[in-house]
PDBML (XML) file of the C-alpha atoms, coordinates in Angstrom:
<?xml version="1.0" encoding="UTF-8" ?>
<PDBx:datablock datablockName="MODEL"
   xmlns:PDBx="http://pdbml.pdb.org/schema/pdbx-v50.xsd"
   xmlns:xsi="http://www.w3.org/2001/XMLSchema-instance"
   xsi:schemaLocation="http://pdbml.pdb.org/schema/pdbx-v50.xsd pdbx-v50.xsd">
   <PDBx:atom_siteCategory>
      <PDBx:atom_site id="1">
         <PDBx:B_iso_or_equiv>0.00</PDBx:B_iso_or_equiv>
         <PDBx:Cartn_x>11.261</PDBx:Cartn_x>
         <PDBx:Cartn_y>14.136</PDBx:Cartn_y>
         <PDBx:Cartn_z>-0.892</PDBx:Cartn_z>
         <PDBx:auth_asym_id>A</PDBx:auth_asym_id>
         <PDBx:auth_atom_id>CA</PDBx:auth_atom_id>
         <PDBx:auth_comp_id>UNK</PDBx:auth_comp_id>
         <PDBx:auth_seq_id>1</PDBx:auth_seq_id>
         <PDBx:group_PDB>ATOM</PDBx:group_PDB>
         <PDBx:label_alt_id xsi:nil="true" />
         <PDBx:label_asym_id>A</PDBx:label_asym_id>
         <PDBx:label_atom_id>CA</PDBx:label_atom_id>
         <PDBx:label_comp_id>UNK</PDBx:label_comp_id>
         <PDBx:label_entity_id>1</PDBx:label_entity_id>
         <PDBx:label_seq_id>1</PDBx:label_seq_id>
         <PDBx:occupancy>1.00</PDBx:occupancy>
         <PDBx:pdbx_PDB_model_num>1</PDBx:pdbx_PDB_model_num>
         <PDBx:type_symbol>C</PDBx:type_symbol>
      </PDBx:atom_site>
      <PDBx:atom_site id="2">
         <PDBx:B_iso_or_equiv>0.00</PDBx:B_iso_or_equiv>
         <PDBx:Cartn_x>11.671</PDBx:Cartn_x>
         <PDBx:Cartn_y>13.428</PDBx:Cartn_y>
         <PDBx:Cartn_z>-4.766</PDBx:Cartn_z>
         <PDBx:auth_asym_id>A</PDBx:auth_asym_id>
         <PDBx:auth_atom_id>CA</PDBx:auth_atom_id>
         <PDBx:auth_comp_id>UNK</PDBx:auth_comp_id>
         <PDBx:auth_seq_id>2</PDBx:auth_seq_id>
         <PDBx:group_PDB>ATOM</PDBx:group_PDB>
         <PDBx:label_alt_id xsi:nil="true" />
         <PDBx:label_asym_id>A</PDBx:label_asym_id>
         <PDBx:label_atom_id>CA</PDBx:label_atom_id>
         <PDBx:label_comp_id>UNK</PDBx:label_comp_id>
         <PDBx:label_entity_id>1</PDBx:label_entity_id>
         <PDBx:label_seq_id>2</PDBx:label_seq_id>
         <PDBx:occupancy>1.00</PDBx:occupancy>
         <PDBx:pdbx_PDB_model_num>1</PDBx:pdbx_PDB_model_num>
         <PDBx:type_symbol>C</PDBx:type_symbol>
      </PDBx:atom_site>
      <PDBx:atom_site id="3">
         <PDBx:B_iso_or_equiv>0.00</PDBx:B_iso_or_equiv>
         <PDBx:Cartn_x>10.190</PDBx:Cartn_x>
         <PDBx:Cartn_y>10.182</PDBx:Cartn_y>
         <PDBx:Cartn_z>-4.489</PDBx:Cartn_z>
         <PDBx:auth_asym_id>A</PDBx:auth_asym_id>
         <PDBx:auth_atom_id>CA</PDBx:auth_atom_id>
         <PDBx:auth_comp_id>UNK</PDBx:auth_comp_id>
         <PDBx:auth_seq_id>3</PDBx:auth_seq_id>
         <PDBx:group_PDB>ATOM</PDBx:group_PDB>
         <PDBx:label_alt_id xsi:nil="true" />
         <PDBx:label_asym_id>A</PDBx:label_asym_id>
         <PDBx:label_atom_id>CA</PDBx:label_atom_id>
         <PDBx:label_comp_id>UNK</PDBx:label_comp_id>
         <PDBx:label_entity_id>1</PDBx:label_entity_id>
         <PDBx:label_seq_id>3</PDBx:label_seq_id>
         <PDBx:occupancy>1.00</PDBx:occupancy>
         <PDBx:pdbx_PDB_model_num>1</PDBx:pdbx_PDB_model_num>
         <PDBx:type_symbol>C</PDBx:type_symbol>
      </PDBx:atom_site>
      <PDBx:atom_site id="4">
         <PDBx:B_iso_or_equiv>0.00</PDBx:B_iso_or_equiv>
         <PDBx:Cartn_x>6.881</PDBx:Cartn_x>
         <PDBx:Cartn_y>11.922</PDBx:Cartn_y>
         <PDBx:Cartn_z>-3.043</PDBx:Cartn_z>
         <PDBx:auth_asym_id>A</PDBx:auth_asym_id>
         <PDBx:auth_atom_id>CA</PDBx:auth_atom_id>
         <PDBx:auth_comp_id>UNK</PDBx:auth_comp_id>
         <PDBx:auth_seq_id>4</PDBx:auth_seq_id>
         <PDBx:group_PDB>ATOM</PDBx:group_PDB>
         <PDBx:label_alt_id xsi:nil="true" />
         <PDBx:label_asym_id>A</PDBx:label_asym_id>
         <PDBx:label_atom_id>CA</PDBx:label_atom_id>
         <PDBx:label_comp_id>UNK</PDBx:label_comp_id>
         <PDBx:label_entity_id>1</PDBx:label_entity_id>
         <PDBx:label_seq_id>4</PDBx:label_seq_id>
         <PDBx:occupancy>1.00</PDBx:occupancy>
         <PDBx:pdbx_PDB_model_num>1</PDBx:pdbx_PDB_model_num>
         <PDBx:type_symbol>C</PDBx:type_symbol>
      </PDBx:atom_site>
      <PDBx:atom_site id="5">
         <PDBx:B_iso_or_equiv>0.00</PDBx:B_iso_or_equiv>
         <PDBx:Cartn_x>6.915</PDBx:Cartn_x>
         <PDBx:Cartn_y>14.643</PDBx:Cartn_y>
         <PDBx:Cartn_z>-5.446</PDBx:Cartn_z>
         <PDBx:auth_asym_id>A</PDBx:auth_asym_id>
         <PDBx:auth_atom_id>CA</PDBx:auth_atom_id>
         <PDBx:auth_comp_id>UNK</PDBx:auth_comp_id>
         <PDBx:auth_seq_id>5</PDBx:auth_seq_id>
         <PDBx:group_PDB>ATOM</PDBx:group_PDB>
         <PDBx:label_alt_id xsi:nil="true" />
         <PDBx:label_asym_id>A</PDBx:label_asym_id>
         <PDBx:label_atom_id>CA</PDBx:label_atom_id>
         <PDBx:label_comp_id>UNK</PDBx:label_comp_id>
         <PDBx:label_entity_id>1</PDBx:label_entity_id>
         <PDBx:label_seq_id>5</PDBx:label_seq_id>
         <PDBx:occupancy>1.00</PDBx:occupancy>
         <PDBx:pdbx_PDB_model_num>1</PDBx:pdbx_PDB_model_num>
         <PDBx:type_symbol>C</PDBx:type_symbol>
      </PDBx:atom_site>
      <PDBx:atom_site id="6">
         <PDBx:B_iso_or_equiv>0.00</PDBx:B_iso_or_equiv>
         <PDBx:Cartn_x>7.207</PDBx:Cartn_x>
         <PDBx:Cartn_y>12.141</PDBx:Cartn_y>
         <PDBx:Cartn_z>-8.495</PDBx:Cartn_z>
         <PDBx:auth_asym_id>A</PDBx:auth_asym_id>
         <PDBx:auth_atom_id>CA</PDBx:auth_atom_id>
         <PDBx:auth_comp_id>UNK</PDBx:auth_comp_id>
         <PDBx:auth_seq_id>6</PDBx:auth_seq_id>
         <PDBx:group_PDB>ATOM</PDBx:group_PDB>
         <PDBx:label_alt_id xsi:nil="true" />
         <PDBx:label_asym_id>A</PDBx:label_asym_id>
         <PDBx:label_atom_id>CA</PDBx:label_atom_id>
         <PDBx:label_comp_id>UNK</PDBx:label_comp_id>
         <PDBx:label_entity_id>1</PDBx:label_entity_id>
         <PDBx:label_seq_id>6</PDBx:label_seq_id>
         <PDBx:occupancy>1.00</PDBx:occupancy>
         <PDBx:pdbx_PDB_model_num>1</PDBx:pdbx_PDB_model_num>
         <PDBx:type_symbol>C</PDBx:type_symbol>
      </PDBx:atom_site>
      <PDBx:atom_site id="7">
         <PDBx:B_iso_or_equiv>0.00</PDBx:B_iso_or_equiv>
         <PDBx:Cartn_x>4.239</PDBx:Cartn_x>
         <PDBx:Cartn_y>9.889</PDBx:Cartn_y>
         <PDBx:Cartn_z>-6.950</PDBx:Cartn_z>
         <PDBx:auth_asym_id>A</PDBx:auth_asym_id>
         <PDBx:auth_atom_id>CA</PDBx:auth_atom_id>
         <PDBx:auth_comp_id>UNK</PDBx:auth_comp_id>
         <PDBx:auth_seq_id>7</PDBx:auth_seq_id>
         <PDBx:group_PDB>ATOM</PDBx:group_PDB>
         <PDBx:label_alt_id xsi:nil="true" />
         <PDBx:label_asym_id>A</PDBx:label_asym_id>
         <PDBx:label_atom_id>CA</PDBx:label_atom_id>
         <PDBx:label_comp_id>UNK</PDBx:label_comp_id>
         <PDBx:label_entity_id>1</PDBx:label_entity_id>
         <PDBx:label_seq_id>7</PDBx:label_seq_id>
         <PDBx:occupancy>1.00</PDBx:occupancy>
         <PDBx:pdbx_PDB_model_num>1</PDBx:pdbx_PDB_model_num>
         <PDBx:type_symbol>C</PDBx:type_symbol>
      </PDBx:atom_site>
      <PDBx:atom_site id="8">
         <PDBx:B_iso_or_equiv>0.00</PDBx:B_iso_or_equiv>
         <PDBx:Cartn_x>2.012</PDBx:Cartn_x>
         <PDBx:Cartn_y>13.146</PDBx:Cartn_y>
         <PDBx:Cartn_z>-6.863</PDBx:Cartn_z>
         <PDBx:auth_asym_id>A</PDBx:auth_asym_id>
         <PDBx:auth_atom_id>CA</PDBx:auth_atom_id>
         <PDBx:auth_comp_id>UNK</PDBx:auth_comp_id>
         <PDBx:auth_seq_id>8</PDBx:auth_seq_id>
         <PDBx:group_PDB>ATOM</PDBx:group_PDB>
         <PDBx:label_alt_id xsi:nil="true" />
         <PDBx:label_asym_id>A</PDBx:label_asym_id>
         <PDBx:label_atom_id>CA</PDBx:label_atom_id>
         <PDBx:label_comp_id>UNK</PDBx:label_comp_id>
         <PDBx:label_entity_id>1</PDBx:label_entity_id>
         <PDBx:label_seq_id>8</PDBx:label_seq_id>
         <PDBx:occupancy>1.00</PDBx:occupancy>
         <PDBx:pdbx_PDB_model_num>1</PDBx:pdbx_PDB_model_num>
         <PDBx:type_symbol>C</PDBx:type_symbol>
      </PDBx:atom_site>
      <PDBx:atom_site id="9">
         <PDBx:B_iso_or_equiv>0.00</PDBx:B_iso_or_equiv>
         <PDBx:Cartn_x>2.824</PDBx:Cartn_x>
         <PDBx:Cartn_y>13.601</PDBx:Cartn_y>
         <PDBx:Cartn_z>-10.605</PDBx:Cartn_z>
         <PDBx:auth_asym_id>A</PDBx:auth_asym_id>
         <PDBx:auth_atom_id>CA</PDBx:auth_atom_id>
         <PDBx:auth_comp_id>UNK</PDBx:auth_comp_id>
         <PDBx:auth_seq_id>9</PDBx:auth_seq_id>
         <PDBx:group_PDB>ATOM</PDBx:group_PDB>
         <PDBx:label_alt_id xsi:nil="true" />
         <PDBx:label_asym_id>A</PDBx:label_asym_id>
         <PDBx:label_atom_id>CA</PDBx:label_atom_id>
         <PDBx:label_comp_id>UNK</PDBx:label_comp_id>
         <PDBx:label_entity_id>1</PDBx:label_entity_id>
         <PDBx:label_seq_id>9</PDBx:label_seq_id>
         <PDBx:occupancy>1.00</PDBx:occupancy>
         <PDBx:pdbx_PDB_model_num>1</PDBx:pdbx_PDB_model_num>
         <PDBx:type_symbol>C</PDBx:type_symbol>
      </PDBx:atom_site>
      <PDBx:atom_site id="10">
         <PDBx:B_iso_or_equiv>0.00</PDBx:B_iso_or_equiv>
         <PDBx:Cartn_x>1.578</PDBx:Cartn_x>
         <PDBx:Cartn_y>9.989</PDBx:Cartn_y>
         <PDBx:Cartn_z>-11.308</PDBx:Cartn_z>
         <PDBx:auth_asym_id>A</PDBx:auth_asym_id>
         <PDBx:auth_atom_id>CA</PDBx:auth_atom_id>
         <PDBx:auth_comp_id>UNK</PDBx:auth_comp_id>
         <PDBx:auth_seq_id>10</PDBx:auth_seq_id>
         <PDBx:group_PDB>ATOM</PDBx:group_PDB>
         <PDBx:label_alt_id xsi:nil="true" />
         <PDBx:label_asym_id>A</PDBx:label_asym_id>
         <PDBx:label_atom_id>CA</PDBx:label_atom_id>
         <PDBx:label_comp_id>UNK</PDBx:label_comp_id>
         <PDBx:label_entity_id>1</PDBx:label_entity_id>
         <PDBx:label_seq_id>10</PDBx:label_seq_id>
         <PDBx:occupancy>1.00</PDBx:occupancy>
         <PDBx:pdbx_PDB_model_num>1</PDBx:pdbx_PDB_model_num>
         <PDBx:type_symbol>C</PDBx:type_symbol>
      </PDBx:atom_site>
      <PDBx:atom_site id="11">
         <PDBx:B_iso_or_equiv>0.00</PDBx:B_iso_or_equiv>
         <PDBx:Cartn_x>-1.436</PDBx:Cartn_x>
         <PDBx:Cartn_y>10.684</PDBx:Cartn_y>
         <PDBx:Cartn_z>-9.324</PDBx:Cartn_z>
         <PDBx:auth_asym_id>A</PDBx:auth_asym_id>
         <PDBx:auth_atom_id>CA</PDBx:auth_atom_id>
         <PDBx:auth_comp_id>UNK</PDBx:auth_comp_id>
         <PDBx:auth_seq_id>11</PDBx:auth_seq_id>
         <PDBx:group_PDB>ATOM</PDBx:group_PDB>
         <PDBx:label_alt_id xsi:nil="true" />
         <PDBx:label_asym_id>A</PDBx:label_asym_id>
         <PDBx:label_atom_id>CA</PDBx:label_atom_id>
         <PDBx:label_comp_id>UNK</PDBx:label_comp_id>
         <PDBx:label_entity_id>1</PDBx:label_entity_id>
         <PDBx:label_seq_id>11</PDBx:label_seq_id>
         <PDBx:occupancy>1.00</PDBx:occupancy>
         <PDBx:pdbx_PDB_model_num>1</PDBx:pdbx_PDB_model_num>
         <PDBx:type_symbol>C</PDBx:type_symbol>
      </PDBx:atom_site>
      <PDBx:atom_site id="12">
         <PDBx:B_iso_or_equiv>0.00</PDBx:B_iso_or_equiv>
         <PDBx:Cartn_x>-2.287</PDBx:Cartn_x>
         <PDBx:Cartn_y>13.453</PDBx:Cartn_y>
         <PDBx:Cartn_z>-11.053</PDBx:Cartn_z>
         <PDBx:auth_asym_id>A</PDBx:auth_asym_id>
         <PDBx:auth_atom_id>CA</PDBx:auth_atom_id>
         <PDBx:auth_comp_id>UNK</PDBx:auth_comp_id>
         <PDBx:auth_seq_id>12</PDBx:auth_seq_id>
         <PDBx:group_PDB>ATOM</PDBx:group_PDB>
         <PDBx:label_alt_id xsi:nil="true" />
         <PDBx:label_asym_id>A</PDBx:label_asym_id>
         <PDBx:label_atom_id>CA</PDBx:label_atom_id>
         <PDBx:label_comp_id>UNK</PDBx:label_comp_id>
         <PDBx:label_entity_id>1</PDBx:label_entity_id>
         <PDBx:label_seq_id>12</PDBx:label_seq_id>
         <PDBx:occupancy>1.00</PDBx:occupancy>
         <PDBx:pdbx_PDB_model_num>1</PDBx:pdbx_PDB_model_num>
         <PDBx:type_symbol>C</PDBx:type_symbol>
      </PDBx:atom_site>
      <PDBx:atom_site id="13">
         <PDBx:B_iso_or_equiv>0.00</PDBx:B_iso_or_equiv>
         <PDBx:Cartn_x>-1.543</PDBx:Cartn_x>
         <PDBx:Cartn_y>12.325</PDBx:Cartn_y>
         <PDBx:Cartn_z>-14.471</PDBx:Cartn_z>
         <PDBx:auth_asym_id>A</PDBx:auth_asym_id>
         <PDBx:auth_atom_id>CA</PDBx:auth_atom_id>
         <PDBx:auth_comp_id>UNK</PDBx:auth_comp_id>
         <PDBx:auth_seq_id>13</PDBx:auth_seq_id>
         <PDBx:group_PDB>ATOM</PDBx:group_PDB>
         <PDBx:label_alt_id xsi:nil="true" />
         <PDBx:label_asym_id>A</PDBx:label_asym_id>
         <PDBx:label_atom_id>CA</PDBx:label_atom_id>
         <PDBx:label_comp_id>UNK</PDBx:label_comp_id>
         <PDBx:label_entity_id>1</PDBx:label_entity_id>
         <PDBx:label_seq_id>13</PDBx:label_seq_id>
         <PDBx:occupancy>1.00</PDBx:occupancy>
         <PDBx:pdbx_PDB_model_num>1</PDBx:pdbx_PDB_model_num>
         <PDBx:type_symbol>C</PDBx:type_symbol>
      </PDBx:atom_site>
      <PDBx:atom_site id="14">
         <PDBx:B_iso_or_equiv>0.00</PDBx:B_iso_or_equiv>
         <PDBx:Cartn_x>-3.240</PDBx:Cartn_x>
         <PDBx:Cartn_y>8.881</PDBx:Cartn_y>
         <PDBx:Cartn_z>-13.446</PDBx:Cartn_z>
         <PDBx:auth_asym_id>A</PDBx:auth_asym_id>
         <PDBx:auth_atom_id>CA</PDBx:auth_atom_id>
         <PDBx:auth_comp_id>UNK</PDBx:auth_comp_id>
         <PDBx:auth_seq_id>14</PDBx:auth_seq_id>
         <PDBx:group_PDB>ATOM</PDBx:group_PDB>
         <PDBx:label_alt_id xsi:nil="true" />
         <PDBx:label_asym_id>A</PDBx:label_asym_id>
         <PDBx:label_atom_id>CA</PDBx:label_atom_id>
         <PDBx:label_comp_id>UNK</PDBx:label_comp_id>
         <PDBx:label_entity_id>1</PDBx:label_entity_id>
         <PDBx:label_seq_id>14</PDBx:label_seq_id>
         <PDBx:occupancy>1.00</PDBx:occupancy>
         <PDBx:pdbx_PDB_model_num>1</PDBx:pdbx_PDB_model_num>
         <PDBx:type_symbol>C</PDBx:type_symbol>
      </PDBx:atom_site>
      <PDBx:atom_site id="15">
         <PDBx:B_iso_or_equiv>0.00</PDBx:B_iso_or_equiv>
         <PDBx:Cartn_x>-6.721</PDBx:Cartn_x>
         <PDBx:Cartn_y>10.482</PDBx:Cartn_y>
         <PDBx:Cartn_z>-12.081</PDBx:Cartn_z>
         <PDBx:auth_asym_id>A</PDBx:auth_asym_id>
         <PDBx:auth_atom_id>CA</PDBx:auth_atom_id>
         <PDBx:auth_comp_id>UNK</PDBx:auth_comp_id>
         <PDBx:auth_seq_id>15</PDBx:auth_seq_id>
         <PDBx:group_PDB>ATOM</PDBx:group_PDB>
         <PDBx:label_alt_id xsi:nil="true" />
         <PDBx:label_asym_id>A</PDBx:label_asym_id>
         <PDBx:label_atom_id>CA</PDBx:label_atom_id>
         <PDBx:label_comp_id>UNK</PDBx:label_comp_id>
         <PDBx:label_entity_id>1</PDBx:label_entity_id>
         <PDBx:label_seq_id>15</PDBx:label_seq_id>
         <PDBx:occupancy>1.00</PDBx:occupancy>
         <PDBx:pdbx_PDB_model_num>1</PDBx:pdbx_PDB_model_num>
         <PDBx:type_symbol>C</PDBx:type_symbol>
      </PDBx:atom_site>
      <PDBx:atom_site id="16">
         <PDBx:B_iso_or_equiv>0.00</PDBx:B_iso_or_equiv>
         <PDBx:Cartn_x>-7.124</PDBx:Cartn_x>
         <PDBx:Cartn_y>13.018</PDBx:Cartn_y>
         <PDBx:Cartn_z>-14.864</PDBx:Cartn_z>
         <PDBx:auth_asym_id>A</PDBx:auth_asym_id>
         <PDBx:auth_atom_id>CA</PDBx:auth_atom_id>
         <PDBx:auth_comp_id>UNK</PDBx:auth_comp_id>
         <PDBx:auth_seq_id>16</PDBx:auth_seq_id>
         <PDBx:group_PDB>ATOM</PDBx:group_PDB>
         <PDBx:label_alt_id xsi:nil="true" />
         <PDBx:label_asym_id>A</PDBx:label_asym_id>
         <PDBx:label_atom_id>CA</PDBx:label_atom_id>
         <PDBx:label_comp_id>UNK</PDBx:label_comp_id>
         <PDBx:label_entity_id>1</PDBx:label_entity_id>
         <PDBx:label_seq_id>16</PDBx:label_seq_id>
         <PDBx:occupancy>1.00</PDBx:occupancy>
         <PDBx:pdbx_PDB_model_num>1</PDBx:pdbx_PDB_model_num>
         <PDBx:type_symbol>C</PDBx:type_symbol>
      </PDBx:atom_site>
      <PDBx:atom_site id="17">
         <PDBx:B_iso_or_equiv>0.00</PDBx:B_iso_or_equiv>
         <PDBx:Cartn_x>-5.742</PDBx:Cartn_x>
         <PDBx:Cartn_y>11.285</PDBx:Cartn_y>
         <PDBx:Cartn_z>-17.977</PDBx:Cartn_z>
         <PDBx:auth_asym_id>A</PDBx:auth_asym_id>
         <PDBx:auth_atom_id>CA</PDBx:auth_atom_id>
         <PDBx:auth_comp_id>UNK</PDBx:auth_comp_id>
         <PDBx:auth_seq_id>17</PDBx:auth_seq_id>
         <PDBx:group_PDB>ATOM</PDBx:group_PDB>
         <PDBx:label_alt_id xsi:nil="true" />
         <PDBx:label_asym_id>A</PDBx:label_asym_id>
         <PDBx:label_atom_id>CA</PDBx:label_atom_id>
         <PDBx:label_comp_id>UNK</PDBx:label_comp_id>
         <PDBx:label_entity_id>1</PDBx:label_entity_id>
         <PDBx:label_seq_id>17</PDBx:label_seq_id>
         <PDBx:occupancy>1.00</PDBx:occupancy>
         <PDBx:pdbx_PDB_model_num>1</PDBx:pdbx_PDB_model_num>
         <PDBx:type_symbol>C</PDBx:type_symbol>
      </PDBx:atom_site>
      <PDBx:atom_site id="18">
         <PDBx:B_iso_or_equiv>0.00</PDBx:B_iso_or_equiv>
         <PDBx:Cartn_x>-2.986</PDBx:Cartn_x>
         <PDBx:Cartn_y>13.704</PDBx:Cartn_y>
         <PDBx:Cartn_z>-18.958</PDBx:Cartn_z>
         <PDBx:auth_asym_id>A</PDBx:auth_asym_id>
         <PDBx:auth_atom_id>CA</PDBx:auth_atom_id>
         <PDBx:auth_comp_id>UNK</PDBx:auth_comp_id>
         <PDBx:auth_seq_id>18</PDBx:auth_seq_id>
         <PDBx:group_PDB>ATOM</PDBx:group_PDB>
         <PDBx:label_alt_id xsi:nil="true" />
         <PDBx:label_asym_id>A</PDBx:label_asym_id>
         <PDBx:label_atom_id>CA</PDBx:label_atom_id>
         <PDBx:label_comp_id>UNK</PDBx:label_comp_id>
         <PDBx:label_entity_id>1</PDBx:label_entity_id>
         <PDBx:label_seq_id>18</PDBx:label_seq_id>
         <PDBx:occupancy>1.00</PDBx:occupancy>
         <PDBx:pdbx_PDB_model_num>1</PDBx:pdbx_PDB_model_num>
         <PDBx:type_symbol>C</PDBx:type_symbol>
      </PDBx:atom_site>
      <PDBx:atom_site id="19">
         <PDBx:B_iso_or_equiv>0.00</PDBx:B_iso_or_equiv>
         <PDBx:Cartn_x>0.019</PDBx:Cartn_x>
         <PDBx:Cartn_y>12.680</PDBx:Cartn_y>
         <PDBx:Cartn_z>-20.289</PDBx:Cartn_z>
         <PDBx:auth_asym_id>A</PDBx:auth_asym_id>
         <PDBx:auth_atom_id>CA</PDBx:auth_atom_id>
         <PDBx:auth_comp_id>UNK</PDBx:auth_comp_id>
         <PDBx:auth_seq_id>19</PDBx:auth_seq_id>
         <PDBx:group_PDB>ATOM</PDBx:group_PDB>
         <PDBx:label_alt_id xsi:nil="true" />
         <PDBx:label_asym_id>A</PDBx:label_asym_id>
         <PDBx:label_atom_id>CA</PDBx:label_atom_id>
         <PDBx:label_comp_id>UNK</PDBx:label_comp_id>
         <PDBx:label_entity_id>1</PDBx:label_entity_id>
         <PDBx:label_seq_id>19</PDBx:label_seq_id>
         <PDBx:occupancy>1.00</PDBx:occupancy>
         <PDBx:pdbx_PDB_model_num>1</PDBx:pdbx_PDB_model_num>
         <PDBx:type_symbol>C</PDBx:type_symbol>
      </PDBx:atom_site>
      <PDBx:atom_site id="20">
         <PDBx:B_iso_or_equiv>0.00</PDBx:B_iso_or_equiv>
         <PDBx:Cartn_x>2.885</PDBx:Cartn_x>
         <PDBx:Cartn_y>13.589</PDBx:Cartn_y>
         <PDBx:Cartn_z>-17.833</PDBx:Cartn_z>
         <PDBx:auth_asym_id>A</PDBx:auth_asym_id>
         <PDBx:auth_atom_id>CA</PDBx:auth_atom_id>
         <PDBx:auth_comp_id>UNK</PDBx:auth_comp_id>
         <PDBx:auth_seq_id>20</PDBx:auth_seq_id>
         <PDBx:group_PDB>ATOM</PDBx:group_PDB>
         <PDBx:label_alt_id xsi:nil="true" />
         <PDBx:label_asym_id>A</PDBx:label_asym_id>
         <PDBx:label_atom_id>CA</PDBx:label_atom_id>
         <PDBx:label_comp_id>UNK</PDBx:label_comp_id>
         <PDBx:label_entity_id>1</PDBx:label_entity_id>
         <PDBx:label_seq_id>20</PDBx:label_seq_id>
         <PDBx:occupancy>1.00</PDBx:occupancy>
         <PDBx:pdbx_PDB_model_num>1</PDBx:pdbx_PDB_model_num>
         <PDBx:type_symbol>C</PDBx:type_symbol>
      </PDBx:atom_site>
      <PDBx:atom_site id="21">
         <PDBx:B_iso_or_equiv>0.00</PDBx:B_iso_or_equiv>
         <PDBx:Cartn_x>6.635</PDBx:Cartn_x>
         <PDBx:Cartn_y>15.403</PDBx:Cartn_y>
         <PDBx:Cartn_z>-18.306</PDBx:Cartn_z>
         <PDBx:auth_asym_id>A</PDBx:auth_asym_id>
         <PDBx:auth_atom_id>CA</PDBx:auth_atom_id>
         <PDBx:auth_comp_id>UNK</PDBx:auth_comp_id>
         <PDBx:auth_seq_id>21</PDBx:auth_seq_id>
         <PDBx:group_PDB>ATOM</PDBx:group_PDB>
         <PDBx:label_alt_id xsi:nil="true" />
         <PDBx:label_asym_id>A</PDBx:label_asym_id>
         <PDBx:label_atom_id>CA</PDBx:label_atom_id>
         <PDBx:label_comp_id>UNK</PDBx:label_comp_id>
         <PDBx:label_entity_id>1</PDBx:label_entity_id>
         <PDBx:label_seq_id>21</PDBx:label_seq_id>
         <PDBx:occupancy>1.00</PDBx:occupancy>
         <PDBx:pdbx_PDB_model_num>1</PDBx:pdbx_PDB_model_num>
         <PDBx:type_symbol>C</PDBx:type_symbol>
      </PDBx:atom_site>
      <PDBx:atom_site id="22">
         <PDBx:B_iso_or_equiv>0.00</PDBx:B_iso_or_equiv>
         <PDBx:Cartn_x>9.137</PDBx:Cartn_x>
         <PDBx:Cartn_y>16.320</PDBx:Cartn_y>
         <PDBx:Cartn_z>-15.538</PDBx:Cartn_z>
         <PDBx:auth_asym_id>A</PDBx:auth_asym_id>
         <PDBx:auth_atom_id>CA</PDBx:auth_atom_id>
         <PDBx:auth_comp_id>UNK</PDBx:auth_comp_id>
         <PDBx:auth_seq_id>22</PDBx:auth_seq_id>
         <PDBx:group_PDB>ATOM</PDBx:group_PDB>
         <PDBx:label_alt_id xsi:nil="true" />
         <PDBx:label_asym_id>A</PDBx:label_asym_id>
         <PDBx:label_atom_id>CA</PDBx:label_atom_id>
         <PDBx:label_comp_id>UNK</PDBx:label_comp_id>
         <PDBx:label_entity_id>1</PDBx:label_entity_id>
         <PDBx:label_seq_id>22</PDBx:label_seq_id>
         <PDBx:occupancy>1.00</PDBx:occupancy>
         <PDBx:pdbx_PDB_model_num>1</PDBx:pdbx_PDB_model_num>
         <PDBx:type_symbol>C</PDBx:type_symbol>
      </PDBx:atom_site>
      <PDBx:atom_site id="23">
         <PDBx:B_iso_or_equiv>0.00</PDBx:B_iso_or_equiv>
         <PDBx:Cartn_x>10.826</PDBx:Cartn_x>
         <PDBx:Cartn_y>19.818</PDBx:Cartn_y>
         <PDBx:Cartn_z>-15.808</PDBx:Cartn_z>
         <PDBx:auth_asym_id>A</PDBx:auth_asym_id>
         <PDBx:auth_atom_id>CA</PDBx:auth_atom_id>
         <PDBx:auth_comp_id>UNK</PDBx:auth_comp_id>
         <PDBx:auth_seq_id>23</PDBx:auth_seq_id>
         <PDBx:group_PDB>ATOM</PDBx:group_PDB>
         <PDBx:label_alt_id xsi:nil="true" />
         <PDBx:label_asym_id>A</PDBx:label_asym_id>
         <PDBx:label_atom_id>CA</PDBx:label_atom_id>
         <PDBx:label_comp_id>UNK</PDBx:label_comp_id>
         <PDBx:label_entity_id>1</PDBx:label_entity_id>
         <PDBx:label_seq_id>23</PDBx:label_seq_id>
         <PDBx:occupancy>1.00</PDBx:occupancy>
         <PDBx:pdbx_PDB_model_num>1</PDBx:pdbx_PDB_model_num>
         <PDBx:type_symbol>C</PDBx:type_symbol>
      </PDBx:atom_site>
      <PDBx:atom_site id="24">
         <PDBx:B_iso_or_equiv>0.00</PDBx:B_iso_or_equiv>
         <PDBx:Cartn_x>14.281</PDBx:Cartn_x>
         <PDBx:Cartn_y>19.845</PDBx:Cartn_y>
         <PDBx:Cartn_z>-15.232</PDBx:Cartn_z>
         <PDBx:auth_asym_id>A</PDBx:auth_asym_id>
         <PDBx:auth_atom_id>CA</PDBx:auth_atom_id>
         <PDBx:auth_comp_id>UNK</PDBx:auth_comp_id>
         <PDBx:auth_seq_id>24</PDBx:auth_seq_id>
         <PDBx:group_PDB>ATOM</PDBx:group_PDB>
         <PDBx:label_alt_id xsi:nil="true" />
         <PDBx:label_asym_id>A</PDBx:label_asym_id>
         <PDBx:label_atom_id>CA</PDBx:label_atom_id>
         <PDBx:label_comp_id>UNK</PDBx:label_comp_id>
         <PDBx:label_entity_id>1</PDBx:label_entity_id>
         <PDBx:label_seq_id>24</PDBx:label_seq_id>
         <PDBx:occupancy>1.00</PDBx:occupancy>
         <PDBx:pdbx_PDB_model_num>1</PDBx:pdbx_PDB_model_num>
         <PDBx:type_symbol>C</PDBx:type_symbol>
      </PDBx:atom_site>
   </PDBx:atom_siteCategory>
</PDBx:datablock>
């Protein structure tokens, strides 16, 4: 589910304004 778990990070980022990095 990597693909889901990457589109909740670009929700999140996109709704609240902060900038976004992946861990690992």
């Amino acid at each position: 589910a990597i693909l889901d778990g990457l589109e909740e990070a670009l929700e999140i980022t996109a709704r609240s304004g902060a900038r976004l990095h992946v861990y690992h």
